[in-house]
PDB file of N, CA and C in Angstrom:
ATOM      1  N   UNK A   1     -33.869   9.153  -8.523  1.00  0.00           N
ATOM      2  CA  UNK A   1     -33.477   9.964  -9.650  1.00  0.00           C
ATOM      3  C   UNK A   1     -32.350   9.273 -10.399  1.00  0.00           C
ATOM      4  N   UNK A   2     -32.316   9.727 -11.776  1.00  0.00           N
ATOM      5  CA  UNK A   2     -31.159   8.577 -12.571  1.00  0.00           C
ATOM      6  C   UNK A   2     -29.894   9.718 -12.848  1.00  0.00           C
ATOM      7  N   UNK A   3     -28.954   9.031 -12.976  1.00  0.00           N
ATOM      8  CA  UNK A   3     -27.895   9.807 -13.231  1.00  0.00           C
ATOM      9  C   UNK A   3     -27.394  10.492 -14.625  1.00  0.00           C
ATOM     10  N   UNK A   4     -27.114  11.197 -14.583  1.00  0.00           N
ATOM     11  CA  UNK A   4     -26.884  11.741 -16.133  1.00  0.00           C
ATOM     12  C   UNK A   4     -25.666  11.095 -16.785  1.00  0.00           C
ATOM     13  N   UNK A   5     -25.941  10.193 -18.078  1.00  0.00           N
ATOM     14  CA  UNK A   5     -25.070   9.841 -18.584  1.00  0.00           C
ATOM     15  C   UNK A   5     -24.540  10.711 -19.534  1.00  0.00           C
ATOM     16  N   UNK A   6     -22.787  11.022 -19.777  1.00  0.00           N
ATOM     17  CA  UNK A   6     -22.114  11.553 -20.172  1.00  0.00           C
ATOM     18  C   UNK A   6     -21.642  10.841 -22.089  1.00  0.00           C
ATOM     19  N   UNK A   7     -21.897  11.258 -23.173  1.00  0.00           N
ATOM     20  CA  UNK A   7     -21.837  10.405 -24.252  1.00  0.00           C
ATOM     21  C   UNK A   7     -20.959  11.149 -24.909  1.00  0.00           C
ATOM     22  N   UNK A   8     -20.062  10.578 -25.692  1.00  0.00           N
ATOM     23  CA  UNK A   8     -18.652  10.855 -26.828  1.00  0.00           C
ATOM     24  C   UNK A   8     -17.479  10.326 -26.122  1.00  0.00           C
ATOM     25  N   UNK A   9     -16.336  11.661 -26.568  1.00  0.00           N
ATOM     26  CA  UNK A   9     -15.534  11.539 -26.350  1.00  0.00           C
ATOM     27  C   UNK A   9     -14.441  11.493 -24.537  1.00  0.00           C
ATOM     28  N   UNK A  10     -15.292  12.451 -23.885  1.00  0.00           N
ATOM     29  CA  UNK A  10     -15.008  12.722 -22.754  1.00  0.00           C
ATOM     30  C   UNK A  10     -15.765  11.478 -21.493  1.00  0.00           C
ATOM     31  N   UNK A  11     -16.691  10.933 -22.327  1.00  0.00           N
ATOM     32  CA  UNK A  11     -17.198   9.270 -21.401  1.00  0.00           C
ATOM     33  C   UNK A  11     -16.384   8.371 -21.978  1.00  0.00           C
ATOM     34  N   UNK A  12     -15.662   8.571 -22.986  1.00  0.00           N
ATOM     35  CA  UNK A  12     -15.019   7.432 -23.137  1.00  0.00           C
ATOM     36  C   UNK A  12     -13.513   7.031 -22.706  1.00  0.00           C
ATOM     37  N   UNK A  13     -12.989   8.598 -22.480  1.00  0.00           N
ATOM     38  CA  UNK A  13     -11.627   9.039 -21.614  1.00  0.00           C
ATOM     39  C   UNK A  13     -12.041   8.429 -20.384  1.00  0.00           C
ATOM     40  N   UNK A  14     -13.362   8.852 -19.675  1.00  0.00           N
ATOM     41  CA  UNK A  14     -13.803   8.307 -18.278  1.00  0.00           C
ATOM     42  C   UNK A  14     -13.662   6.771 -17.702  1.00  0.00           C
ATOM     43  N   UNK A  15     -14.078   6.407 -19.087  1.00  0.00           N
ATOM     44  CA  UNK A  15     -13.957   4.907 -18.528  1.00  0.00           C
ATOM     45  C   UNK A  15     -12.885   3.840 -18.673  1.00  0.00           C
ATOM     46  N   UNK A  16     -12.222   4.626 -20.045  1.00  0.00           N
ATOM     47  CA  UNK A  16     -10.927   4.054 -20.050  1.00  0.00           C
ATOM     48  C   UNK A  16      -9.668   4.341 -18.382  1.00  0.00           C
ATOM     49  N   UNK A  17     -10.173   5.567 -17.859  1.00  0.00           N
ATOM     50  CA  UNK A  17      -9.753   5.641 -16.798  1.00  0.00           C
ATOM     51  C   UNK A  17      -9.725   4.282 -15.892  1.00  0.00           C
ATOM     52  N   UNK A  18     -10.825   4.080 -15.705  1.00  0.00           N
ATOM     53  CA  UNK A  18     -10.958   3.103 -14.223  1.00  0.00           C
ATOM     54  C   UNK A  18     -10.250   1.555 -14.998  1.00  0.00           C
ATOM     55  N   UNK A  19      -9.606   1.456 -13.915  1.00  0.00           N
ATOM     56  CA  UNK A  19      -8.426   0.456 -14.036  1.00  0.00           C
ATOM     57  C   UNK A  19      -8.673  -0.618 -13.744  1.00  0.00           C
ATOM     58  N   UNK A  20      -8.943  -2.033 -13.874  1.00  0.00           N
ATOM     59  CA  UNK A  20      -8.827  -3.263 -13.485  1.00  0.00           C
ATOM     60  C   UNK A  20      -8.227  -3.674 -12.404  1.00  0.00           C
ATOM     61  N   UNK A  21      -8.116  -3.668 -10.832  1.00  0.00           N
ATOM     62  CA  UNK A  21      -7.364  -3.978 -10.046  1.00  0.00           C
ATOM     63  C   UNK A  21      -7.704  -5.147  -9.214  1.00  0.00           C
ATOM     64  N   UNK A  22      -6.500  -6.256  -8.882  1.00  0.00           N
ATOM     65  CA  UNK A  22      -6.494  -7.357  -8.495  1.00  0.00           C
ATOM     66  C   UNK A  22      -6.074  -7.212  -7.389  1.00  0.00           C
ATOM     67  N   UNK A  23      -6.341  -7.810  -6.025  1.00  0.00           N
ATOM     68  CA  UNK A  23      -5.339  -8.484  -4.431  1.00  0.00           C
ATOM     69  C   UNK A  23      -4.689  -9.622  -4.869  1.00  0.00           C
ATOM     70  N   UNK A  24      -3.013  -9.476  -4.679  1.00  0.00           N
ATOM     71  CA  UNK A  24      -2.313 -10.518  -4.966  1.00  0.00           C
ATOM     72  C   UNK A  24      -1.715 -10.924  -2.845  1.00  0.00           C
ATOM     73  N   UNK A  25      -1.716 -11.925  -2.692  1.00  0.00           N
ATOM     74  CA  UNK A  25      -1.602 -11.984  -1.550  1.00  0.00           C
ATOM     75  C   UNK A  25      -0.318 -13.465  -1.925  1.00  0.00           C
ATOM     76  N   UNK A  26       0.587 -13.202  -1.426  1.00  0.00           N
ATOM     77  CA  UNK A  26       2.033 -13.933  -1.328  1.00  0.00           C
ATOM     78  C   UNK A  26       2.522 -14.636  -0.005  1.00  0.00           C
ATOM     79  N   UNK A  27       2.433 -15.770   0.360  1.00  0.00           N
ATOM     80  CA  UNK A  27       2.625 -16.293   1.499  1.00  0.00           C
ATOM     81  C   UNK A  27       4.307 -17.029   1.530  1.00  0.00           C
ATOM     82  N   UNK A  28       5.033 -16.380   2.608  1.00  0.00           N
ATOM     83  CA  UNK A  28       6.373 -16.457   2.837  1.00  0.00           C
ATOM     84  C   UNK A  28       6.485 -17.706   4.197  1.00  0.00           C
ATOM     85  N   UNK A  29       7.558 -18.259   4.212  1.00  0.00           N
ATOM     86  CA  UNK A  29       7.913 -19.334   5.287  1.00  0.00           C
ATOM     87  C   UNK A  29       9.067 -18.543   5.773  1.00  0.00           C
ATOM     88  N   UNK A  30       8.950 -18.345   7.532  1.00  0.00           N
ATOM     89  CA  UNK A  30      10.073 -17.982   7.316  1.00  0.00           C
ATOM     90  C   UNK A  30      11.325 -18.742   8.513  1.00  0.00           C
ATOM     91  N   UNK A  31      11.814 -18.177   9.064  1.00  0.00           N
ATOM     92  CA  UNK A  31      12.730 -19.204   9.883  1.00  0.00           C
ATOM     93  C   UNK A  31      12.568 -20.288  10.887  1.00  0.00           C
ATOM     94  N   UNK A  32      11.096 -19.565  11.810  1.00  0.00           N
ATOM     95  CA  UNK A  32      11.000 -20.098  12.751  1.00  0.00           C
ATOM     96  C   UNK A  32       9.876 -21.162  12.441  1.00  0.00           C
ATOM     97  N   UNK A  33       9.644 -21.262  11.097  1.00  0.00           N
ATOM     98  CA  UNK A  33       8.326 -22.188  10.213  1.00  0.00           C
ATOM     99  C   UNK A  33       7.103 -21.489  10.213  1.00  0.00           C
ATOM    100  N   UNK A  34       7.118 -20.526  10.465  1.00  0.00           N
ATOM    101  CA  UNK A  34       5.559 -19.389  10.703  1.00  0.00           C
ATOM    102  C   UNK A  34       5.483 -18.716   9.316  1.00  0.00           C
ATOM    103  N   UNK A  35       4.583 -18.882   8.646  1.00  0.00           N
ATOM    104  CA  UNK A  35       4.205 -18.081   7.380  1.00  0.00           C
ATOM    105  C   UNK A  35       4.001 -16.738   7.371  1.00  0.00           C
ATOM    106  N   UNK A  36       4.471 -15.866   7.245  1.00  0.00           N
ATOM    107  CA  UNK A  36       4.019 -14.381   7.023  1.00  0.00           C
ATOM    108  C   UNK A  36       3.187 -13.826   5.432  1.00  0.00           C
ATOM    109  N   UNK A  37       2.625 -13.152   5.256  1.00  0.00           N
ATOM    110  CA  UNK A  37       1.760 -12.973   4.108  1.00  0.00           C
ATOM    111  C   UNK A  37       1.786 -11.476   3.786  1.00  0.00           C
ATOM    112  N   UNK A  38       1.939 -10.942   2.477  1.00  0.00           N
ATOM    113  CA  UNK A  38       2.277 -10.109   2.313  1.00  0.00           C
ATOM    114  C   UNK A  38       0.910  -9.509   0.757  1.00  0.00           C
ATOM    115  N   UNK A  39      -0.020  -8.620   1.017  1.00  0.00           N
ATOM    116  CA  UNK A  39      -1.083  -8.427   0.309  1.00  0.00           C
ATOM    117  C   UNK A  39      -0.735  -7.025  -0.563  1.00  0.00           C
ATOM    118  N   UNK A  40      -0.391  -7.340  -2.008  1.00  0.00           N
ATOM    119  CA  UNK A  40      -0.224  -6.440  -2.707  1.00  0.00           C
ATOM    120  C   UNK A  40      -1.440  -5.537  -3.621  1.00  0.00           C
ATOM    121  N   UNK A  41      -2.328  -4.359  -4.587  1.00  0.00           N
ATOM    122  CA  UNK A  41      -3.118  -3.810  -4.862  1.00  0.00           C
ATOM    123  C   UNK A  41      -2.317  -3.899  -6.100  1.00  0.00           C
ATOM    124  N   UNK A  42      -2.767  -4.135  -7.502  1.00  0.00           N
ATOM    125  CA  UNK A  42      -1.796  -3.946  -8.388  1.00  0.00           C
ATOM    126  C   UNK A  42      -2.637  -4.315  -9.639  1.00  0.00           C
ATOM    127  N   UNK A  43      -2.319  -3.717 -10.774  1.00  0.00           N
ATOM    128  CA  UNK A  43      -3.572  -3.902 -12.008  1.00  0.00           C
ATOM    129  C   UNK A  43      -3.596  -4.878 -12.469  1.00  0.00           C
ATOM    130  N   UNK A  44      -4.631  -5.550 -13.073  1.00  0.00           N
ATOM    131  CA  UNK A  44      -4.645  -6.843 -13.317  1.00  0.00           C
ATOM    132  C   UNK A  44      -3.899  -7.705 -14.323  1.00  0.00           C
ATOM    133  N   UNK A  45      -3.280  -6.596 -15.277  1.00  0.00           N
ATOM    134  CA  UNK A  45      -2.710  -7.459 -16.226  1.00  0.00           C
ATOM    135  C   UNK A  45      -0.976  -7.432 -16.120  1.00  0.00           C
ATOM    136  N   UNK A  46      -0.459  -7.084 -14.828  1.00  0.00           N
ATOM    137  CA  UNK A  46       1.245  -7.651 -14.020  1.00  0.00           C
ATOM    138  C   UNK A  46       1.128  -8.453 -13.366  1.00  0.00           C
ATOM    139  N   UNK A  47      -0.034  -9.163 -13.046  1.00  0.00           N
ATOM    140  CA  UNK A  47      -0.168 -10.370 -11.993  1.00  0.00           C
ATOM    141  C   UNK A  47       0.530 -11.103 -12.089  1.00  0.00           C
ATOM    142  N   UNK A  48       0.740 -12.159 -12.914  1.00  0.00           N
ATOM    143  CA  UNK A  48       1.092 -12.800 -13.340  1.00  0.00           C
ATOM    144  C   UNK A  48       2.698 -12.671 -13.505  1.00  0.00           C
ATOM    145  N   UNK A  49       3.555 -11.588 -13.780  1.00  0.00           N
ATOM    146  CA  UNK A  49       4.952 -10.975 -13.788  1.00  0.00           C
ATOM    147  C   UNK A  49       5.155 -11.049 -12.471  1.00  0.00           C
ATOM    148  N   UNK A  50       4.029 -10.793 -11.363  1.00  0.00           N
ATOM    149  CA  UNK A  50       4.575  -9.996 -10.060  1.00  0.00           C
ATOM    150  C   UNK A  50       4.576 -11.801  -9.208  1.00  0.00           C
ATOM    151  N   UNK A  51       3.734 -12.881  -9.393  1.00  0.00           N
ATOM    152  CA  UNK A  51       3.869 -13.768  -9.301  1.00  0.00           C
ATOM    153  C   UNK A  51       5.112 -14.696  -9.013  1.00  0.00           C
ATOM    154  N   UNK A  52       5.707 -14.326 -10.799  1.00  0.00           N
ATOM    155  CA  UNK A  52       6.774 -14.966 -11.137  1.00  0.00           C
ATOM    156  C   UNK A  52       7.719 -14.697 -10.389  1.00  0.00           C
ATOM    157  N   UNK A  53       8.087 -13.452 -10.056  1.00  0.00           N
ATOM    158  CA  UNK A  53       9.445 -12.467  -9.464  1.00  0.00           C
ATOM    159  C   UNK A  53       9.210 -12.824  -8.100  1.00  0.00           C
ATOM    160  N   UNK A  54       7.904 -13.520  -7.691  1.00  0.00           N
ATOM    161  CA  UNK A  54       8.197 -13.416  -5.939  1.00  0.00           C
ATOM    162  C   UNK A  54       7.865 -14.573  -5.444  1.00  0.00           C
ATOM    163  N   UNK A  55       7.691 -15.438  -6.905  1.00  0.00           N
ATOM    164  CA  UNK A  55       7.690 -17.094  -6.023  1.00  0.00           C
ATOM    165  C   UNK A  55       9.162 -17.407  -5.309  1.00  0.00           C
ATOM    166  N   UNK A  56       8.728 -18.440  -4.739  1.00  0.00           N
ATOM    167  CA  UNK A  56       9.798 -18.452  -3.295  1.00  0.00           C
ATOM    168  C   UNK A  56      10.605 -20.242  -3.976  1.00  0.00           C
TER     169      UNK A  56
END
């Protein structure tokens, strides 16, 4: 069975809803020389900001 598509204004609120989301995964060195990694969920267009702020 097909799904009922929803048309105007209220499908277009819908889809502007769903968000673009990226895995940013950040790899740390830390004292004893062992890398720890730290996996963030975050929308796709701060990547790049969240990058900057946590290069090492």
């Amino acid at each position: 069975m097909a799904k009922k598509q929803a048309f105007g204004q209220d499908a277009l609120q819908a889809k502007a809803a769903h968000r673009k989301m990226a895995k940013v995964i950040i790899s740390t060195k830390n004292d004893k020389g062992k890398y720890a990694y730290k996996e963030v969920m975050m929308d796709q267009e701060n990547v790049r900001e969240y990058i900057q702020q946590n290069k090492s």
